[in-house]
PDB file of N, CA and C in Angstrom:
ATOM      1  N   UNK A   1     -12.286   1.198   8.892  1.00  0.00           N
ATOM      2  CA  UNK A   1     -11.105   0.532   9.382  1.00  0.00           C
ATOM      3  C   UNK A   1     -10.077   0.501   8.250  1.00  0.00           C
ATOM      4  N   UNK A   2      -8.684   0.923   8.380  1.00  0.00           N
ATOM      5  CA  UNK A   2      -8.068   0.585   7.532  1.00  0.00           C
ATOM      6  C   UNK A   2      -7.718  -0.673   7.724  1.00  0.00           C
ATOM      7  N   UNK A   3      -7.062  -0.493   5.869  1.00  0.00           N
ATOM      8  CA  UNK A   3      -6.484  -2.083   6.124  1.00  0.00           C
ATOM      9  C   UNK A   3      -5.591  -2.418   5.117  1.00  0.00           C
ATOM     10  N   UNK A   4      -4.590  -3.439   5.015  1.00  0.00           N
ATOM     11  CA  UNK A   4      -3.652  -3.178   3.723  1.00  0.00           C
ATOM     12  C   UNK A   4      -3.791  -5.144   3.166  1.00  0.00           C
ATOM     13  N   UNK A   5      -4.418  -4.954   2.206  1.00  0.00           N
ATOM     14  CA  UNK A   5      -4.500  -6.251   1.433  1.00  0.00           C
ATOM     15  C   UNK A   5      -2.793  -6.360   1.189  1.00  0.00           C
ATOM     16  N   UNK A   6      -2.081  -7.934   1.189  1.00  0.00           N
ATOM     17  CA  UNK A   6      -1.009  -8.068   0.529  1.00  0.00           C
ATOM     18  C   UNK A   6      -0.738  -9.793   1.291  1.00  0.00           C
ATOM     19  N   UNK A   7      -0.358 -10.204   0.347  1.00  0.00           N
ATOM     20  CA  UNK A   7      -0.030 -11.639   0.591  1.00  0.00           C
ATOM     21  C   UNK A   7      -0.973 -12.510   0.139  1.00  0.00           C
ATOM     22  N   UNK A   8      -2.057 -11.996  -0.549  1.00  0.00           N
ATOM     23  CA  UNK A   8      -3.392 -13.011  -0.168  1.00  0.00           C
ATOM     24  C   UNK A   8      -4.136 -12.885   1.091  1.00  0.00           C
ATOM     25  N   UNK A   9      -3.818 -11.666   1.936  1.00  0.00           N
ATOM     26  CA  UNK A   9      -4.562 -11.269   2.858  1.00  0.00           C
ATOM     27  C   UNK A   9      -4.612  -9.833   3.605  1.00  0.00           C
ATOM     28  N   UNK A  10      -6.134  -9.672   4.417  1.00  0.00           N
ATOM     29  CA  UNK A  10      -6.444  -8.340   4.606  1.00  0.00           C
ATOM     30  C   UNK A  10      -5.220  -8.664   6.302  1.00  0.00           C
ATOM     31  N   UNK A  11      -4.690  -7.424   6.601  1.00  0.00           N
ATOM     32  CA  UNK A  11      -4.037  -7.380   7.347  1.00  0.00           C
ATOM     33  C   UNK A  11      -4.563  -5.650   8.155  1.00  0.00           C
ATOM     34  N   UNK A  12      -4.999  -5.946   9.174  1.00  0.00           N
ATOM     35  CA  UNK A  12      -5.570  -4.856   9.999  1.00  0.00           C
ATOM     36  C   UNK A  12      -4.757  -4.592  11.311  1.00  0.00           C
ATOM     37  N   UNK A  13      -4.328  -3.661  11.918  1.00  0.00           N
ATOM     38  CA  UNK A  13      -3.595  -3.211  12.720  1.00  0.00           C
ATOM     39  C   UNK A  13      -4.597  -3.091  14.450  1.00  0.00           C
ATOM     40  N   UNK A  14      -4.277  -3.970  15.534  1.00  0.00           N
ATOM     41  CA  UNK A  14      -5.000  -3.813  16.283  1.00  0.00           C
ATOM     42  C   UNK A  14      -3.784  -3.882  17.686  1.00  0.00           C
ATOM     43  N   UNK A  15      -4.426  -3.660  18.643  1.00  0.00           N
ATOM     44  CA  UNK A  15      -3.784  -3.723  19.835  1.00  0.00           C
ATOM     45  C   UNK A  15      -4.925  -3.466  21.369  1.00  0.00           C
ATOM     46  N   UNK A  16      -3.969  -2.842  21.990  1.00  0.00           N
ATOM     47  CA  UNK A  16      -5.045  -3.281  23.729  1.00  0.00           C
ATOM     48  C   UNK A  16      -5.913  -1.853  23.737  1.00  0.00           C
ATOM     49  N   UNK A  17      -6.203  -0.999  22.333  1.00  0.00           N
ATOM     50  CA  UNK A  17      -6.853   0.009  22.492  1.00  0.00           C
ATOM     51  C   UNK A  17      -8.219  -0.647  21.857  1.00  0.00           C
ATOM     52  N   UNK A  18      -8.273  -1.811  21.810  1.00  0.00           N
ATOM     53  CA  UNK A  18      -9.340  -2.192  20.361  1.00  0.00           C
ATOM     54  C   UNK A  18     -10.048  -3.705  21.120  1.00  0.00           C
ATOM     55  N   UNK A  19     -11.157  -4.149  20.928  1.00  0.00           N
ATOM     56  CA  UNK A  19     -11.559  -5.308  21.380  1.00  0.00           C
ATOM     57  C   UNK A  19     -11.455  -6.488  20.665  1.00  0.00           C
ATOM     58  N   UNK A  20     -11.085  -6.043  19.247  1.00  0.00           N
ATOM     59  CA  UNK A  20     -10.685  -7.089  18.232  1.00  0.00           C
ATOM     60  C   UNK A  20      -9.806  -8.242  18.986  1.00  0.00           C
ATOM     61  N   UNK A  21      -8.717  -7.720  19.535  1.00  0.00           N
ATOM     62  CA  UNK A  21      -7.846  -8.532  19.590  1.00  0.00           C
ATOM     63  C   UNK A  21      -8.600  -9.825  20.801  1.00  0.00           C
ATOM     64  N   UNK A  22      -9.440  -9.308  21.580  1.00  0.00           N
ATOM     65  CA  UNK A  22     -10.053 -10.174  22.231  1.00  0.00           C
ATOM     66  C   UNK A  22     -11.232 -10.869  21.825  1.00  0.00           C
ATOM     67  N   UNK A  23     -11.994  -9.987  20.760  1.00  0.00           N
ATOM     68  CA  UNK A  23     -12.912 -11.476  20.151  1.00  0.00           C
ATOM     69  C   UNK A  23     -12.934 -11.885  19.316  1.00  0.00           C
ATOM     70  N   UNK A  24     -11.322 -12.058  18.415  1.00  0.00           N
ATOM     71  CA  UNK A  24     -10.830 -13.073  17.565  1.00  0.00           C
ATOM     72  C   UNK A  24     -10.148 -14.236  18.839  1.00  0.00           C
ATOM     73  N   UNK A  25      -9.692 -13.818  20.052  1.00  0.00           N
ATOM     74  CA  UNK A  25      -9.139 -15.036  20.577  1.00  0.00           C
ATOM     75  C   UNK A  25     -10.180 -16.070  20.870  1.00  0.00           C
ATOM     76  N   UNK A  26     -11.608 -15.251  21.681  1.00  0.00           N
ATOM     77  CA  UNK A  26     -12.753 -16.049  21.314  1.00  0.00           C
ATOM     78  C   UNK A  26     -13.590 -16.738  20.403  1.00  0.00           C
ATOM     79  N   UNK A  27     -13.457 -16.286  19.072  1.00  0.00           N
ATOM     80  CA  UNK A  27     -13.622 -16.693  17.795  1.00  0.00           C
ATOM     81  C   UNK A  27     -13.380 -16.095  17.026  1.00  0.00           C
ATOM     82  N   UNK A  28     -12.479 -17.073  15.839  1.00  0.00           N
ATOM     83  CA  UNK A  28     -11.424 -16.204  15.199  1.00  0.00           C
ATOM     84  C   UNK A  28     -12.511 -16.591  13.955  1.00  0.00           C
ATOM     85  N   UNK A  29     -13.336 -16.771  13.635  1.00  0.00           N
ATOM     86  CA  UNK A  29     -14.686 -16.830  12.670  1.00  0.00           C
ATOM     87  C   UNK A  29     -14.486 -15.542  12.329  1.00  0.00           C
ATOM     88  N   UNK A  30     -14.354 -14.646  11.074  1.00  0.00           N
ATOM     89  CA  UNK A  30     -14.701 -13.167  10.825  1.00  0.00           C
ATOM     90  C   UNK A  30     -15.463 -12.965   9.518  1.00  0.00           C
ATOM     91  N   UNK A  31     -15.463 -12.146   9.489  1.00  0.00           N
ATOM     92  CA  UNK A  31     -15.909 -11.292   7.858  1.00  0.00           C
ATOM     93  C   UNK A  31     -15.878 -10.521   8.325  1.00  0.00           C
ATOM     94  N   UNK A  32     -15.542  -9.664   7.373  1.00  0.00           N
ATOM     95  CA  UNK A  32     -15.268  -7.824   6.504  1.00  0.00           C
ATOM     96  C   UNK A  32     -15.441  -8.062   5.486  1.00  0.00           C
ATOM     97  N   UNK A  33     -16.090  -6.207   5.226  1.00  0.00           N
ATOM     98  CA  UNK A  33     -16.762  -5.825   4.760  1.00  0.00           C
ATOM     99  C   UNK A  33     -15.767  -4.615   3.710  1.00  0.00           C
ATOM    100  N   UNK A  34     -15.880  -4.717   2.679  1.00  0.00           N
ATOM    101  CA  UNK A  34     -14.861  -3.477   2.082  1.00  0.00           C
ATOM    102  C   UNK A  34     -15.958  -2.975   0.950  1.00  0.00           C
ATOM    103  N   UNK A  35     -16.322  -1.468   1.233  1.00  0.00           N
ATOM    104  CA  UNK A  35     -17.532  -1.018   0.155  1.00  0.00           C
ATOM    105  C   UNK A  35     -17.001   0.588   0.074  1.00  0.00           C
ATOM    106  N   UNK A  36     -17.374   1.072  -1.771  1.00  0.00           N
ATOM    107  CA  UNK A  36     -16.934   2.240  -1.416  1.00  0.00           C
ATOM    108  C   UNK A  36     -18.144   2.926  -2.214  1.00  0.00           C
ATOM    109  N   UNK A  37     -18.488   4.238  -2.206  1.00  0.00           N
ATOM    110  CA  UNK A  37     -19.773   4.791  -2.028  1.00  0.00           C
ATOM    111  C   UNK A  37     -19.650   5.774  -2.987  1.00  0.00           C
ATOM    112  N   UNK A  38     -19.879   6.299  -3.730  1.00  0.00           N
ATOM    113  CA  UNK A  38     -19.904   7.973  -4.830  1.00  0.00           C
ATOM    114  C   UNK A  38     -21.518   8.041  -4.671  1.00  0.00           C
ATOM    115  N   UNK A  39     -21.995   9.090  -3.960  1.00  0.00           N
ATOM    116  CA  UNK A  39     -23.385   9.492  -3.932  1.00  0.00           C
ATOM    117  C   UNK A  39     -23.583  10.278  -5.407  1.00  0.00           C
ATOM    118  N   UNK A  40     -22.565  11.087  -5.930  1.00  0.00           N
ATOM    119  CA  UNK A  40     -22.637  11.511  -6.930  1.00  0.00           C
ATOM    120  C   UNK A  40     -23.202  11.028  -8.254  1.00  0.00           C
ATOM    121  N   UNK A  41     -22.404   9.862  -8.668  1.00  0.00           N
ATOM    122  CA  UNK A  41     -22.973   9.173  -9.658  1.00  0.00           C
ATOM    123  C   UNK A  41     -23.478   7.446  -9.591  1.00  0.00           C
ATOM    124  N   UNK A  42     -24.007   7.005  -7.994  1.00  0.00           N
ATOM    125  CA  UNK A  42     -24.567   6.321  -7.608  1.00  0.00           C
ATOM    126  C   UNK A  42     -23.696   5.031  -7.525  1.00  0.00           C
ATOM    127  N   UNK A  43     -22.294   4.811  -7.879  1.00  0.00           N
ATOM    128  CA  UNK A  43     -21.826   3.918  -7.657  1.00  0.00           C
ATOM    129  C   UNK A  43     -21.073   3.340  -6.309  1.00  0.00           C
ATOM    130  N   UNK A  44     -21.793   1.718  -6.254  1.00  0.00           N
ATOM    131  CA  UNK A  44     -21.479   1.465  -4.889  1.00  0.00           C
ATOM    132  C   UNK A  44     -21.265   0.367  -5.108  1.00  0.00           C
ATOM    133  N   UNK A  45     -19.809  -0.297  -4.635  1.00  0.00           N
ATOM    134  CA  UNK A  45     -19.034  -1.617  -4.902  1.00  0.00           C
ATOM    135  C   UNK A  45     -18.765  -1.999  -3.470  1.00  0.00           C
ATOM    136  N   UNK A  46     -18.899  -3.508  -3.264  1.00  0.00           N
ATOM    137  CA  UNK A  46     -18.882  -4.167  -1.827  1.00  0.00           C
ATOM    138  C   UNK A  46     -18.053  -5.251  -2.147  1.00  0.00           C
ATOM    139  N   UNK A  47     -16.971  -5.820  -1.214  1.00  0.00           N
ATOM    140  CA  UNK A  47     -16.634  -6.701  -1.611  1.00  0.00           C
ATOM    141  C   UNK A  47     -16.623  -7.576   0.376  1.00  0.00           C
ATOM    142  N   UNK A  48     -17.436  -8.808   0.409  1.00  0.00           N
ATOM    143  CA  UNK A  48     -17.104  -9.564   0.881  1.00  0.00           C
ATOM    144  C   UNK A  48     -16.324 -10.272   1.715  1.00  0.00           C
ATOM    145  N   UNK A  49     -15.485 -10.667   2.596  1.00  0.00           N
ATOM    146  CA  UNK A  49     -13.999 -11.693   2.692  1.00  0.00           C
ATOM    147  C   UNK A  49     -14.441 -12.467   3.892  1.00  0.00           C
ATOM    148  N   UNK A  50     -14.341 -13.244   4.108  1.00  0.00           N
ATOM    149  CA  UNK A  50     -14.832 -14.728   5.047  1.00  0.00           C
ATOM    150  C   UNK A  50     -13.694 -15.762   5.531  1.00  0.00           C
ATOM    151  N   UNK A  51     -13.413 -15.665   6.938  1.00  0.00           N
ATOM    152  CA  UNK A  51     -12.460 -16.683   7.065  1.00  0.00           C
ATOM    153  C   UNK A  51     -12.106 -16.426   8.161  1.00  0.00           C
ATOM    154  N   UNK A  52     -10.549 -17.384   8.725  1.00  0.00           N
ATOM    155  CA  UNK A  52     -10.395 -17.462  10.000  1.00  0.00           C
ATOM    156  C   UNK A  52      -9.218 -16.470  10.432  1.00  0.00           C
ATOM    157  N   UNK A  53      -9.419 -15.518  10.897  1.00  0.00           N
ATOM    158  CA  UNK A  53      -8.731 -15.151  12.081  1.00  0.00           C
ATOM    159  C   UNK A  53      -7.387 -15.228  12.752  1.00  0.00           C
ATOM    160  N   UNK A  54      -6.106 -14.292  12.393  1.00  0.00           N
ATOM    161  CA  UNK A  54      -5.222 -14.843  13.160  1.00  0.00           C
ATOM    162  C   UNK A  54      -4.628 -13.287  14.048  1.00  0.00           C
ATOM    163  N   UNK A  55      -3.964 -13.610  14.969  1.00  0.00           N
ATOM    164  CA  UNK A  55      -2.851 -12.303  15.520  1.00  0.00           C
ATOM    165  C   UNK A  55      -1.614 -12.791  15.108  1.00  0.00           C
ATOM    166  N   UNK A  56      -1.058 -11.674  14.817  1.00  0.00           N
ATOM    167  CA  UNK A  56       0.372 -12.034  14.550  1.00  0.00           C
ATOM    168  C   UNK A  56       0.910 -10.762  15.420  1.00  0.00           C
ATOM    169  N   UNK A  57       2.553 -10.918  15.656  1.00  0.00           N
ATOM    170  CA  UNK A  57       3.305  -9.934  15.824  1.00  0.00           C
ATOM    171  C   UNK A  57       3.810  -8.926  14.896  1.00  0.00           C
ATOM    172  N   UNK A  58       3.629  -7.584  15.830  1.00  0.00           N
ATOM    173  CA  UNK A  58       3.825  -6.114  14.693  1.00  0.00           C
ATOM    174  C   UNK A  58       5.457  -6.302  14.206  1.00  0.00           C
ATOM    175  N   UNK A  59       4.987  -5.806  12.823  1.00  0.00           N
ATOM    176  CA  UNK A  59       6.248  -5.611  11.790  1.00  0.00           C
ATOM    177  C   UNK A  59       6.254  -3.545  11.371  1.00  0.00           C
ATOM    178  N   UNK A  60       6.918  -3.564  11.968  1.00  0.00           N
ATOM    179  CA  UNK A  60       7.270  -1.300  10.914  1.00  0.00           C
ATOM    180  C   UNK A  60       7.112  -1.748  10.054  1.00  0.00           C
ATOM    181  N   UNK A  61       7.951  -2.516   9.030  1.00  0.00           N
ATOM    182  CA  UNK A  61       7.921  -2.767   7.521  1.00  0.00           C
ATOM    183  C   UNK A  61       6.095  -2.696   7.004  1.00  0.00           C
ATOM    184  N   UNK A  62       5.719  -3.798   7.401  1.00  0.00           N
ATOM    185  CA  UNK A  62       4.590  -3.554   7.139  1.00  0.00           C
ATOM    186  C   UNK A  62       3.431  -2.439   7.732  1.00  0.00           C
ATOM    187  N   UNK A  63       3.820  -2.197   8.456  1.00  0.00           N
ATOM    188  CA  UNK A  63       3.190  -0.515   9.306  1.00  0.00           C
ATOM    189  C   UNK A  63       3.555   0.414   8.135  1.00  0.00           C
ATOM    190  N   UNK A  64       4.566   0.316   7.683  1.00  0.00           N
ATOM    191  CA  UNK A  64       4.714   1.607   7.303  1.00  0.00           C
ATOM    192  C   UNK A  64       4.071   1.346   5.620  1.00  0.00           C
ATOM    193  N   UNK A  65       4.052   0.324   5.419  1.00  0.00           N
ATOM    194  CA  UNK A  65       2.684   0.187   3.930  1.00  0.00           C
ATOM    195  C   UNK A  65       1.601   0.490   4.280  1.00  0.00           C
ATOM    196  N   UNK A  66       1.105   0.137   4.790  1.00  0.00           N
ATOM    197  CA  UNK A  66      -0.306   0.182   5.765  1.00  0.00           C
ATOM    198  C   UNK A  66      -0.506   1.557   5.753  1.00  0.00           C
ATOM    199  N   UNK A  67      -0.071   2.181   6.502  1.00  0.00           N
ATOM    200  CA  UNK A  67      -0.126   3.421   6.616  1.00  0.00           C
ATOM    201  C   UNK A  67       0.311   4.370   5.768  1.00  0.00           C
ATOM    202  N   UNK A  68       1.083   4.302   4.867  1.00  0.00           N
ATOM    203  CA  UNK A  68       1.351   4.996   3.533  1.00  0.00           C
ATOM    204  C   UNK A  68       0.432   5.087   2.695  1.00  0.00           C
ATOM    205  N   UNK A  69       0.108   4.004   2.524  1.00  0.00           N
ATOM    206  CA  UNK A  69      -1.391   4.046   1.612  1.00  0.00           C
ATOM    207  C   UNK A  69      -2.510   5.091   1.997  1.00  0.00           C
ATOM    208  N   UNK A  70      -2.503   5.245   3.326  1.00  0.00           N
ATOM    209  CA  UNK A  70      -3.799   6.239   3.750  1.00  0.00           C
ATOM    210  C   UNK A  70      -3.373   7.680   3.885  1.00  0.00           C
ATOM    211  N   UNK A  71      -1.816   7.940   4.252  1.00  0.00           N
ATOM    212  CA  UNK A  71      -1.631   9.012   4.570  1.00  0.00           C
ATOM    213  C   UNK A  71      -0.205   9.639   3.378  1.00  0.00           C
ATOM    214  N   UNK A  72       0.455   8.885   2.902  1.00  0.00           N
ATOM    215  CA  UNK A  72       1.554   9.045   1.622  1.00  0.00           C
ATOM    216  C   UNK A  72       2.915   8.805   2.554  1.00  0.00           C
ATOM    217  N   UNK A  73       3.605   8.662   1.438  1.00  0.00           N
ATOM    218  CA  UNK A  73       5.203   8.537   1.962  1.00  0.00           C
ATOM    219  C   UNK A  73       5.796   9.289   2.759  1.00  0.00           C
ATOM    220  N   UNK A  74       5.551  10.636   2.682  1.00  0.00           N
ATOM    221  CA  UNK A  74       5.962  11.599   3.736  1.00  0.00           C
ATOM    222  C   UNK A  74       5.707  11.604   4.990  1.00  0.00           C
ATOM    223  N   UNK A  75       6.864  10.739   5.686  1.00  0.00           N
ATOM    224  CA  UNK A  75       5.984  10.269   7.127  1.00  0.00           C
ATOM    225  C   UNK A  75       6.219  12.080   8.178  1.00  0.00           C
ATOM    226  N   UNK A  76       6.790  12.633   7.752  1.00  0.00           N
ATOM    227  CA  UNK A  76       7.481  14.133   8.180  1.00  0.00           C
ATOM    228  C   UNK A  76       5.769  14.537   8.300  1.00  0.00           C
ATOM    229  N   UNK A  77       5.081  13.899   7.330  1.00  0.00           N
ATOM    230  CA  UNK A  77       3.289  14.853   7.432  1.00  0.00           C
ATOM    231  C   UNK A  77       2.321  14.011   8.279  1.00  0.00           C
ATOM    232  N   UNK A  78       2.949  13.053   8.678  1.00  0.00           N
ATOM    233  CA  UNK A  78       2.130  12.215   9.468  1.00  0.00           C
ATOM    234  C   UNK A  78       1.328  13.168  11.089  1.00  0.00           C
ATOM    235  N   UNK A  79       0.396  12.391  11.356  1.00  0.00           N
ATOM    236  CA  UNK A  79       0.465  12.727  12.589  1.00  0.00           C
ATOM    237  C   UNK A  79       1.071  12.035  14.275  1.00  0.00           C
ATOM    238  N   UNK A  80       1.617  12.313  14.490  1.00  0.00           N
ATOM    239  CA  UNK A  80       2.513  11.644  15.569  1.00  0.00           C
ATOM    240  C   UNK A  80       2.028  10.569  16.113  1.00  0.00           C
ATOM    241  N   UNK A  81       0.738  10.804  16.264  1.00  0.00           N
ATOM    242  CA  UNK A  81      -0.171   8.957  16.818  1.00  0.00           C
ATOM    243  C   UNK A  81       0.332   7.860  15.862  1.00  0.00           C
ATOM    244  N   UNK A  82       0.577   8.113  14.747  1.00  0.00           N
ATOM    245  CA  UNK A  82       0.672   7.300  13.230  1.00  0.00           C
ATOM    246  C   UNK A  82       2.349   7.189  12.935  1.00  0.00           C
ATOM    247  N   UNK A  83       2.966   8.122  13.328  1.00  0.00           N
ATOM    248  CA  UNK A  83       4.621   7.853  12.908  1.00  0.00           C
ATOM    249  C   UNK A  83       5.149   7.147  14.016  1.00  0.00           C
ATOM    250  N   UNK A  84       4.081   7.062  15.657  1.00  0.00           N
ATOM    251  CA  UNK A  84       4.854   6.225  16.748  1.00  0.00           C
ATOM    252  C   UNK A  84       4.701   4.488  15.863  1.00  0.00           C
ATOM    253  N   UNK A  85       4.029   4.103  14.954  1.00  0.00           N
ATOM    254  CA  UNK A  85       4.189   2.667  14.242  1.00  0.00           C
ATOM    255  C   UNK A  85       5.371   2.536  13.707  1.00  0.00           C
ATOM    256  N   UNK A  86       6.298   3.280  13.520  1.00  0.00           N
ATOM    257  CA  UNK A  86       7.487   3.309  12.586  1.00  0.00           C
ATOM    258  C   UNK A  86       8.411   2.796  13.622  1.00  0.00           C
ATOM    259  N   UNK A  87       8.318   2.820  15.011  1.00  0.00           N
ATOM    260  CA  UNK A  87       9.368   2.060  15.712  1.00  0.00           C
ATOM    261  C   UNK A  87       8.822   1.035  16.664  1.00  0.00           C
ATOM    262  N   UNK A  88       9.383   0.212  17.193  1.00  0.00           N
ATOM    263  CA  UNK A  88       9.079  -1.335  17.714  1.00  0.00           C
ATOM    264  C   UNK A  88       7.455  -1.046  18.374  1.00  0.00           C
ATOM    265  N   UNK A  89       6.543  -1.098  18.480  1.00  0.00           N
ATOM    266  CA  UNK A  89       5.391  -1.157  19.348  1.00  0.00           C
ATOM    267  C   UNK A  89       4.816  -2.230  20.038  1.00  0.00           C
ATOM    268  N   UNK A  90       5.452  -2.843  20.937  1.00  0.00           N
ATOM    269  CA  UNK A  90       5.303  -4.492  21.570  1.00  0.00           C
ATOM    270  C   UNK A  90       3.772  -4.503  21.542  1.00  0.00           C
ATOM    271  N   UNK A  91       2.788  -3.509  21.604  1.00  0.00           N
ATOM    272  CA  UNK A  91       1.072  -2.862  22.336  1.00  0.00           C
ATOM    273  C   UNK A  91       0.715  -3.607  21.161  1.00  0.00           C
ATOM    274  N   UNK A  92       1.169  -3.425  19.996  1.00  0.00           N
ATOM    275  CA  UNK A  92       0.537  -3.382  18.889  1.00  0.00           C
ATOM    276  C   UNK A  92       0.494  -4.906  18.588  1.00  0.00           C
ATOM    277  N   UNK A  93      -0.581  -5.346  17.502  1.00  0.00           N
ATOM    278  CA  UNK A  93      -0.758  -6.570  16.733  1.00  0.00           C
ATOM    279  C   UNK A  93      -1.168  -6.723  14.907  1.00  0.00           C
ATOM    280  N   UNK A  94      -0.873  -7.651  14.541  1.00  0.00           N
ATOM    281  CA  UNK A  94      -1.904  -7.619  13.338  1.00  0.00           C
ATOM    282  C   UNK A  94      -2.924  -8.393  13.525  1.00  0.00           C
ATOM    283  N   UNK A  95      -3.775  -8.474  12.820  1.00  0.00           N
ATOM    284  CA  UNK A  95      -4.679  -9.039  12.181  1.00  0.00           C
ATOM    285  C   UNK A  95      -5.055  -9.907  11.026  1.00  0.00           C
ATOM    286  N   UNK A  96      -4.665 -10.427  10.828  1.00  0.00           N
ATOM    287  CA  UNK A  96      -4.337 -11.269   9.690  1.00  0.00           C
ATOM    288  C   UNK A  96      -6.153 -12.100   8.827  1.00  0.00           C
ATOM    289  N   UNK A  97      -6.728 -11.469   7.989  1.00  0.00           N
ATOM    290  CA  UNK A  97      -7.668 -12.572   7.477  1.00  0.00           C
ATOM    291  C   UNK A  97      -7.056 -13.002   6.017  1.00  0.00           C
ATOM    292  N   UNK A  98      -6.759 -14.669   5.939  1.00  0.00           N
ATOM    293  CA  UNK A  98      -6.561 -14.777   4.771  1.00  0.00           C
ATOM    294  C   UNK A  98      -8.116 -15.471   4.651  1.00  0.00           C
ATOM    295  N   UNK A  99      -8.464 -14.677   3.141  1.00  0.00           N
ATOM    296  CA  UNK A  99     -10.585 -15.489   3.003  1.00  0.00           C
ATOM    297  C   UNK A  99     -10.678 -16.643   2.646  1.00  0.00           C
ATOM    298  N   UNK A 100     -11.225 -17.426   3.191  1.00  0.00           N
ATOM    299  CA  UNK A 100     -11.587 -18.728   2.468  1.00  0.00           C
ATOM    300  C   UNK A 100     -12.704 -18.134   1.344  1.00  0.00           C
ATOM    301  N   UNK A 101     -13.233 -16.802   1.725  1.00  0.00           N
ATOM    302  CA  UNK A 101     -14.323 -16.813   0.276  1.00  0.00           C
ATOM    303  C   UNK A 101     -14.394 -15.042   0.336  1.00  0.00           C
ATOM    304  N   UNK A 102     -14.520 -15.092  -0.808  1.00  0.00           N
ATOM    305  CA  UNK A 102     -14.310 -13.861  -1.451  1.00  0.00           C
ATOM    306  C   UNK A 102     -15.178 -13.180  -2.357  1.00  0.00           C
ATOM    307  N   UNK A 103     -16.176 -12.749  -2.107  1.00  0.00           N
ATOM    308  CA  UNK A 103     -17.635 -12.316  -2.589  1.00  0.00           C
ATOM    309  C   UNK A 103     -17.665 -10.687  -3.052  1.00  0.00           C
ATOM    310  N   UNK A 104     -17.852 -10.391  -4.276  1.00  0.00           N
ATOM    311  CA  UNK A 104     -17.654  -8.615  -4.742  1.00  0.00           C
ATOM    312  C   UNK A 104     -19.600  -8.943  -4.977  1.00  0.00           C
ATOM    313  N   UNK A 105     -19.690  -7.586  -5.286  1.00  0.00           N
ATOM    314  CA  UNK A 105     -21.408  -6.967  -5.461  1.00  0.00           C
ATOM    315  C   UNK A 105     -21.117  -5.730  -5.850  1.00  0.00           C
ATOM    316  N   UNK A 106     -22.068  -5.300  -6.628  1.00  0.00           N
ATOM    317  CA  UNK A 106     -22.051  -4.206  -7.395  1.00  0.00           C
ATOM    318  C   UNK A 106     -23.485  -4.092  -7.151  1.00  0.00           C
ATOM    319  N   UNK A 107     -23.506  -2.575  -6.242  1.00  0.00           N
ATOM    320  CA  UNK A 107     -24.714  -2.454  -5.538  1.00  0.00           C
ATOM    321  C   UNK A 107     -25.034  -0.727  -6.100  1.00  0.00           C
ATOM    322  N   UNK A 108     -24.942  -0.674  -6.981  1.00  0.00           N
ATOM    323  CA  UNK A 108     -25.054   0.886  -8.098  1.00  0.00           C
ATOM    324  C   UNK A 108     -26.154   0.905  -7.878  1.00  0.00           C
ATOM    325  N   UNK A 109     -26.847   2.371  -8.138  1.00  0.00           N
ATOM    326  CA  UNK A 109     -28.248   2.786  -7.966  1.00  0.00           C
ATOM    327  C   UNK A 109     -27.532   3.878  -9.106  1.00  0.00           C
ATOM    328  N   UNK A 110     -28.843   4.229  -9.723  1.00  0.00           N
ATOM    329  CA  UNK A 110     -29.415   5.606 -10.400  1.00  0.00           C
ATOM    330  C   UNK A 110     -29.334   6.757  -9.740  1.00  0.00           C
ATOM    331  N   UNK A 111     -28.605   7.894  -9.188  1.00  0.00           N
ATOM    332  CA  UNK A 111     -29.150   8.916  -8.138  1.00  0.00           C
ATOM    333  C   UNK A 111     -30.658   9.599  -8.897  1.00  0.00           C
ATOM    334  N   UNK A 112     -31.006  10.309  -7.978  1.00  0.00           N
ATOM    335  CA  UNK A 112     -32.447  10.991  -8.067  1.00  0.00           C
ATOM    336  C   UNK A 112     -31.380  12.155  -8.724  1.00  0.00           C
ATOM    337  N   UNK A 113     -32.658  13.182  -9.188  1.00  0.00           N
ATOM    338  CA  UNK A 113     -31.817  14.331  -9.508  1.00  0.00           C
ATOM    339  C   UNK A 113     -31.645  14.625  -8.311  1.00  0.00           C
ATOM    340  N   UNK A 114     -30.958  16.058  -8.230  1.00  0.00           N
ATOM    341  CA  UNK A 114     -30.691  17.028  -6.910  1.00  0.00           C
ATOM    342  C   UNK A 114     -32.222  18.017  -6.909  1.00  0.00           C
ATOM    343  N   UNK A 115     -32.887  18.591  -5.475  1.00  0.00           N
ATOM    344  CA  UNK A 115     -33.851  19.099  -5.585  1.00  0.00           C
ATOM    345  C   UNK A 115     -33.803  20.806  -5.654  1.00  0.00           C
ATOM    346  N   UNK A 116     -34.269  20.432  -6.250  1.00  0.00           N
ATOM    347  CA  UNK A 116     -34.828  22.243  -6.639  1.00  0.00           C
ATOM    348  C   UNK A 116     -35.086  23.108  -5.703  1.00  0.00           C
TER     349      UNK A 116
END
């Protein structure tokens, strides 16, 4: 899932294609999960986030951070599913978790060698 940390919070992009938006209205209780993986040299970092739940109304401004980050400034290279965020999308929502708790882990392993 992407997602664009800023404010003091993870901010995730959802709408009526996604069930999120319906079982945060049922309980806006969440956690995510943010971990990133190198099989190569065994490093694996997790970080935690815990808290409540909000929808807000879509902002471009912030669409277009969000989405820059994953794909770069050149929205000309985007793919058209991704540059329709750049103008009003009523469909669309955020996601808003600001964490009440905030938990990292450093979950590194040794790799094996590679087999022969």
């Amino acid at each position: 899932m992407w997602f664009l940390w800023e404010d003091g919070s993870f901010w995730i992009l959802t709408g009526p294609w996604s069930r999120v938006a319906k079982d945060v209205a049922e309980d806006p209780n969440v956690a995510l999960v943010v971990d990133t993986c190198d099989l190569g040299t065994g490093e694996v970092k997790q970080v935690v986030a815990r808290g409540m739940a909000e929808l807000l109304p879509y902002d471009r401004e912030r669409g277009f951070r969000k989405l820059s980050r994953y794909m770069g400034e050149e929205v000309s290279s985007w793919d058209e599913r991704f540059s329709g965020y750049l103008s009003e999308r009523p469909d669309a929502q955020w996601l808003r978790l600001r964490p009440t708790t905030l938990t990292a882990h450093d979950l590194s392993y040794t790799p094996s060698s590679p087999p022969r």
